[in-house]
N, C-alpha and C. Protein backbone atom coordinates (compact mmCIF):
# COMPACT_ATOMS: atom_id res chain seq x y z
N UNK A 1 178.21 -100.07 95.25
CA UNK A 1 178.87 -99.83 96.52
C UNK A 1 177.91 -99.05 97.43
N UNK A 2 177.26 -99.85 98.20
CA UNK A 2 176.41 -98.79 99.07
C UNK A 2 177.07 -97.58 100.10
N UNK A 3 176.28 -96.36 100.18
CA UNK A 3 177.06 -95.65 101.36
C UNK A 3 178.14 -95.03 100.38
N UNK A 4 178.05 -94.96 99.72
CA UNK A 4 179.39 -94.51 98.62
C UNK A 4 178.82 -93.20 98.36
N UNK A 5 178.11 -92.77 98.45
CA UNK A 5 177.17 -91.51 97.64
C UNK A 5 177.14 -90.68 98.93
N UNK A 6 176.50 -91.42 100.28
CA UNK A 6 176.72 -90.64 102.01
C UNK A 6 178.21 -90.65 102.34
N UNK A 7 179.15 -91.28 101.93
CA UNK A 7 180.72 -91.30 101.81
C UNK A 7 181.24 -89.79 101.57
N UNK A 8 180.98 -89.76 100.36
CA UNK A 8 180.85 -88.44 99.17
C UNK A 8 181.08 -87.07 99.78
N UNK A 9 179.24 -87.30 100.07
CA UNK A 9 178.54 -86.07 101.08
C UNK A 9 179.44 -85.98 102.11
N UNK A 10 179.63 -86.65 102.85
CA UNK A 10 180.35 -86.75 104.08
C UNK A 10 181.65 -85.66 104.23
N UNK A 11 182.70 -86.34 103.10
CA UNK A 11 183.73 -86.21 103.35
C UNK A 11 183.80 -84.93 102.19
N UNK A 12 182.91 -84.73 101.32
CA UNK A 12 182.75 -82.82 100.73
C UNK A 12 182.58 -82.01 101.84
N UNK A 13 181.38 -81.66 102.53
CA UNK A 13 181.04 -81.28 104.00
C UNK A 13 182.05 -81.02 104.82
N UNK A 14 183.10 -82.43 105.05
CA UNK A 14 183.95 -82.09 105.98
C UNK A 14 185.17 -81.05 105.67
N UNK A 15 185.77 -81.12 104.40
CA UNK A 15 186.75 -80.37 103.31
C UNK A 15 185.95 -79.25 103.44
N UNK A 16 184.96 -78.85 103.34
CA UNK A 16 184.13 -77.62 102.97
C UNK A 16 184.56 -77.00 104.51
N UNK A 17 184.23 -77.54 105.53
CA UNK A 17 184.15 -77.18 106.92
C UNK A 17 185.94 -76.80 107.48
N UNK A 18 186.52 -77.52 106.89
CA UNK A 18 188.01 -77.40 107.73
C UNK A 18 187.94 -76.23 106.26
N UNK A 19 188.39 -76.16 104.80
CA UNK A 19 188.80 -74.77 104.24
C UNK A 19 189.37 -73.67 104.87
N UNK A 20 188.17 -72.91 105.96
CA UNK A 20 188.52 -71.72 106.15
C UNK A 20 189.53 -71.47 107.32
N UNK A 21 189.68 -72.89 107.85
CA UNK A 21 191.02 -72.71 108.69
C UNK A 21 192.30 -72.86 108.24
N UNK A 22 192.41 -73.37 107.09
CA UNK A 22 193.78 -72.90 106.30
C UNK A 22 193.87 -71.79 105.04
N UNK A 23 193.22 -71.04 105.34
CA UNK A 23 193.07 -69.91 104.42
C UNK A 23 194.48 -69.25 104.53
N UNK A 24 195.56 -69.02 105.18
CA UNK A 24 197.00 -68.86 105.26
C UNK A 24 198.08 -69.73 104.82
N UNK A 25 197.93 -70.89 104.74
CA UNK A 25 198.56 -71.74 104.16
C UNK A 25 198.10 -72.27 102.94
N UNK A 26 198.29 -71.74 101.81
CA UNK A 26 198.31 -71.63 100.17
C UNK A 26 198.04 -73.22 99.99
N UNK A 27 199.28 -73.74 100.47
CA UNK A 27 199.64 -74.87 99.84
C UNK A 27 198.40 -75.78 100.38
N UNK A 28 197.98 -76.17 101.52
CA UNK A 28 197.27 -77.12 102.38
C UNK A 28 195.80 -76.47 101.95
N UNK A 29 195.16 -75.34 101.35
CA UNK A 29 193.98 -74.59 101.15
C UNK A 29 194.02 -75.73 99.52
N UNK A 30 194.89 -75.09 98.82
CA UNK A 30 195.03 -75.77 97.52
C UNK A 30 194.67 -77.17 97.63
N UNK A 31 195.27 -77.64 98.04
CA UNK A 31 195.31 -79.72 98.70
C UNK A 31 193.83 -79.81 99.09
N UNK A 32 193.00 -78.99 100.13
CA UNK A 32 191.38 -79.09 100.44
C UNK A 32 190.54 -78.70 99.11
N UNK A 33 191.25 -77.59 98.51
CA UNK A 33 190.39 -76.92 97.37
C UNK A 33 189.89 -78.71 96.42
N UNK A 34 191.77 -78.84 95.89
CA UNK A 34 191.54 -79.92 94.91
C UNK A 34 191.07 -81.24 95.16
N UNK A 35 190.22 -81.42 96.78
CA UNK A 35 189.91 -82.63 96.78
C UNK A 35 188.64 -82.42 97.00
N UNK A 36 188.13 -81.49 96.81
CA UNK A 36 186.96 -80.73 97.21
C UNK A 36 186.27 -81.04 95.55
N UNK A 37 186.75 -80.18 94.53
CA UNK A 37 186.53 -80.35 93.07
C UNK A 37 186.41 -81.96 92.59
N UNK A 38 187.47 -82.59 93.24
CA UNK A 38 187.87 -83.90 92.62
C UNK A 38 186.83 -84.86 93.35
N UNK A 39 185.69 -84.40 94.56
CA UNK A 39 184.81 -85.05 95.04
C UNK A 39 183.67 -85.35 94.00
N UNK A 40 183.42 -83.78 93.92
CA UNK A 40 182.59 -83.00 93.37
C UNK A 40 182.14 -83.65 91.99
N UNK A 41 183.16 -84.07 91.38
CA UNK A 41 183.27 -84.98 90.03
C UNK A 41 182.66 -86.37 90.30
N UNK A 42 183.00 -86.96 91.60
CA UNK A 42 182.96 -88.29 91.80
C UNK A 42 181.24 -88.39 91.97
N UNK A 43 180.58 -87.02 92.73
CA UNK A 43 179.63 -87.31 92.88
C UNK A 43 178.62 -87.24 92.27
N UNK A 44 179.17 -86.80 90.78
CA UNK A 44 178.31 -86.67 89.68
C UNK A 44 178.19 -84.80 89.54
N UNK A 45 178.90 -84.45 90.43
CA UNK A 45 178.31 -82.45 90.12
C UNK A 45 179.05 -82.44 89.19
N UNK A 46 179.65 -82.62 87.82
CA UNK A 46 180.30 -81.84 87.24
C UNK A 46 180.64 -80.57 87.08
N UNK A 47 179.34 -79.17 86.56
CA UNK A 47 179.78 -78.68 85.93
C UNK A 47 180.09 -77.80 87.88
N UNK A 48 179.81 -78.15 88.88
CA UNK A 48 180.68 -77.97 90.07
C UNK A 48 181.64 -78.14 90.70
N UNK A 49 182.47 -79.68 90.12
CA UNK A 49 183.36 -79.88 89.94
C UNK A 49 184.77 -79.15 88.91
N UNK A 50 184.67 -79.07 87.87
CA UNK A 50 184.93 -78.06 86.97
C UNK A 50 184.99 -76.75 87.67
N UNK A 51 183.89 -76.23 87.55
CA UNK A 51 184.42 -74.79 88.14
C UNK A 51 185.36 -74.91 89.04
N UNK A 52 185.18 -75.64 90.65
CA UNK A 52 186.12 -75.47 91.52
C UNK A 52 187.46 -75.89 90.96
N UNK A 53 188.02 -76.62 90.15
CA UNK A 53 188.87 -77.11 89.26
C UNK A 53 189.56 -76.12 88.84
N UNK A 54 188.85 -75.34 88.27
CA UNK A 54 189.20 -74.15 87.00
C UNK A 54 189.50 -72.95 88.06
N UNK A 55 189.19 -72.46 89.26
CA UNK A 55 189.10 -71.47 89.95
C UNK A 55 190.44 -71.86 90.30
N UNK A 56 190.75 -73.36 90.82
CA UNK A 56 191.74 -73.15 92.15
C UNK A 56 192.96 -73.51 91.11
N UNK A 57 192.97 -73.78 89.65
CA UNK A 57 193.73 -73.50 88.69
C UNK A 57 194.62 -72.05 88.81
N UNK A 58 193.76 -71.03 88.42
CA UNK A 58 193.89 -69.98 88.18
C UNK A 58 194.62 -69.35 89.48
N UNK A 59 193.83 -69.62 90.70
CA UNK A 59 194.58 -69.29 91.67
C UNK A 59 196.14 -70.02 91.45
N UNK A 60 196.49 -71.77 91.53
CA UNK A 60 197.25 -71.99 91.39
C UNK A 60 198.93 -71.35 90.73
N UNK A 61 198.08 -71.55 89.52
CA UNK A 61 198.90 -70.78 88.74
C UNK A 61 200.05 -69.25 89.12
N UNK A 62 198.93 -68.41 89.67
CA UNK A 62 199.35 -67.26 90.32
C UNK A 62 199.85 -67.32 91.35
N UNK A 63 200.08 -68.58 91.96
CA UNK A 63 200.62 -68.50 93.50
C UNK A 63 201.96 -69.07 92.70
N UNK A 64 202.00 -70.00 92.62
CA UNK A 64 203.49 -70.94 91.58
C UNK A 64 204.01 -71.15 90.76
N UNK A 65 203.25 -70.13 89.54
CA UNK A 65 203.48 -70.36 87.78
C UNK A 65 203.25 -71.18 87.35
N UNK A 66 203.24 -71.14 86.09
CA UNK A 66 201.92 -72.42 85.30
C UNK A 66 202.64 -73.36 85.37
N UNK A 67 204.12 -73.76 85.28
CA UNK A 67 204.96 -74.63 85.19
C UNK A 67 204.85 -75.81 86.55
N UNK A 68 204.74 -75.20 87.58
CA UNK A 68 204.28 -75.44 88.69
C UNK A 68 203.44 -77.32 88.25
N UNK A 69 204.06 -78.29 89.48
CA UNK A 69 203.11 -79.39 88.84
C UNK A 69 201.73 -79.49 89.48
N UNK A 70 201.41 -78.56 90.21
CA UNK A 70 199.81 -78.48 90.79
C UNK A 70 199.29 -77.71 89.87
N UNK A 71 199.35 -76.86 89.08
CA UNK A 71 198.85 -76.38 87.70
C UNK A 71 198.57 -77.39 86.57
N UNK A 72 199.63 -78.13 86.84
CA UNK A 72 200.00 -78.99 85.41
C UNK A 72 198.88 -79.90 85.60
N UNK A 73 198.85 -80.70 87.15
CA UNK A 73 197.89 -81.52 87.39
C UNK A 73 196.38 -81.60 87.15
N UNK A 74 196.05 -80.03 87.57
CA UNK A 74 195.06 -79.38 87.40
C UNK A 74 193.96 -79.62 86.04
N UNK A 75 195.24 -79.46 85.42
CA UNK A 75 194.83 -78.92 83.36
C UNK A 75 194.78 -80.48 82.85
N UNK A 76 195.73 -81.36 83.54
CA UNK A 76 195.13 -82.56 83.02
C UNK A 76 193.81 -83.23 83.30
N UNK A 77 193.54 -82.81 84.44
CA UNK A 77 192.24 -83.49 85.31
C UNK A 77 190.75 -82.47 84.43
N UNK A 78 190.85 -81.28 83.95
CA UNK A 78 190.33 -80.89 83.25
C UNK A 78 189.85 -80.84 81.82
N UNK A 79 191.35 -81.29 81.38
CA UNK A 79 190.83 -81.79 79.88
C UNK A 79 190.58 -83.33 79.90
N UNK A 80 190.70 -83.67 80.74
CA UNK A 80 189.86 -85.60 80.90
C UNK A 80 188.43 -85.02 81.27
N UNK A 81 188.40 -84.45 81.83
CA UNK A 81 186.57 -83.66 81.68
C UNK A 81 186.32 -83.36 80.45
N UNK A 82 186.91 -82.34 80.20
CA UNK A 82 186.50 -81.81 78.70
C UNK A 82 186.09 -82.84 77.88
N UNK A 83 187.03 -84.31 77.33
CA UNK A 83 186.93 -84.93 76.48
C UNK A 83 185.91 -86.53 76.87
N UNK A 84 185.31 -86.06 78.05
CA UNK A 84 184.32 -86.96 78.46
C UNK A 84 183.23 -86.42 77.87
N UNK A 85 183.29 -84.85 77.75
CA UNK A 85 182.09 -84.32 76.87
C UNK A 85 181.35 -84.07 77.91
N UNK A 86 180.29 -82.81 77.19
CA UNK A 86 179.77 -81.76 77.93
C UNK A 86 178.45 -82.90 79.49
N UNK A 87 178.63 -81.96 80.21
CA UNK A 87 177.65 -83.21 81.44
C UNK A 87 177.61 -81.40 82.37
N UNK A 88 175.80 -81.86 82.29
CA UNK A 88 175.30 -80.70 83.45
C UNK A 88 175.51 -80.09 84.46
């Protein structure tokens, strides 16, 4: 798929750039966070992907309780990492 990789870049950059204007709204920060991580994966960063994953987990969690299904979502998208096995 050409342009798929400048796609990527593109649209990380842009998520990266809008972030700090929803820094008040939990929910819509969360939604940029997790598509931010879930890029991050696509573009091959793993162990950058992951972290942001695991961070906006933890935050998650503490904003909604683990029960919460943006937690839940979280931990699945993480252990499908995990069991892809370790990647740089």
């Amino acid at each position: 798929m050409p342009g798929a990789g400048g796609e990527t870049a593109a649209a990380l950059a842009e998520f990266r750039a809008v972030l700090p204007y929803y820094e008040r709204e939990p929910a819509r920060a969360f939604d940029i966070r997790q598509r931010i991580g879930l890029l991050l994966l696509a573009a091959g960063e793993h162990a950058a992907g992951r972290d942001q994953l695991q961070r906006l987990l933890f935050d998650a969690e503490r904003a909604y309780g683990p029960y919460h299904p943006l937690p839940g979502e979280l931990r699945r998208a993480l252990d499908h990492q995990r069991m892809m096995g370790p990647r740089p």
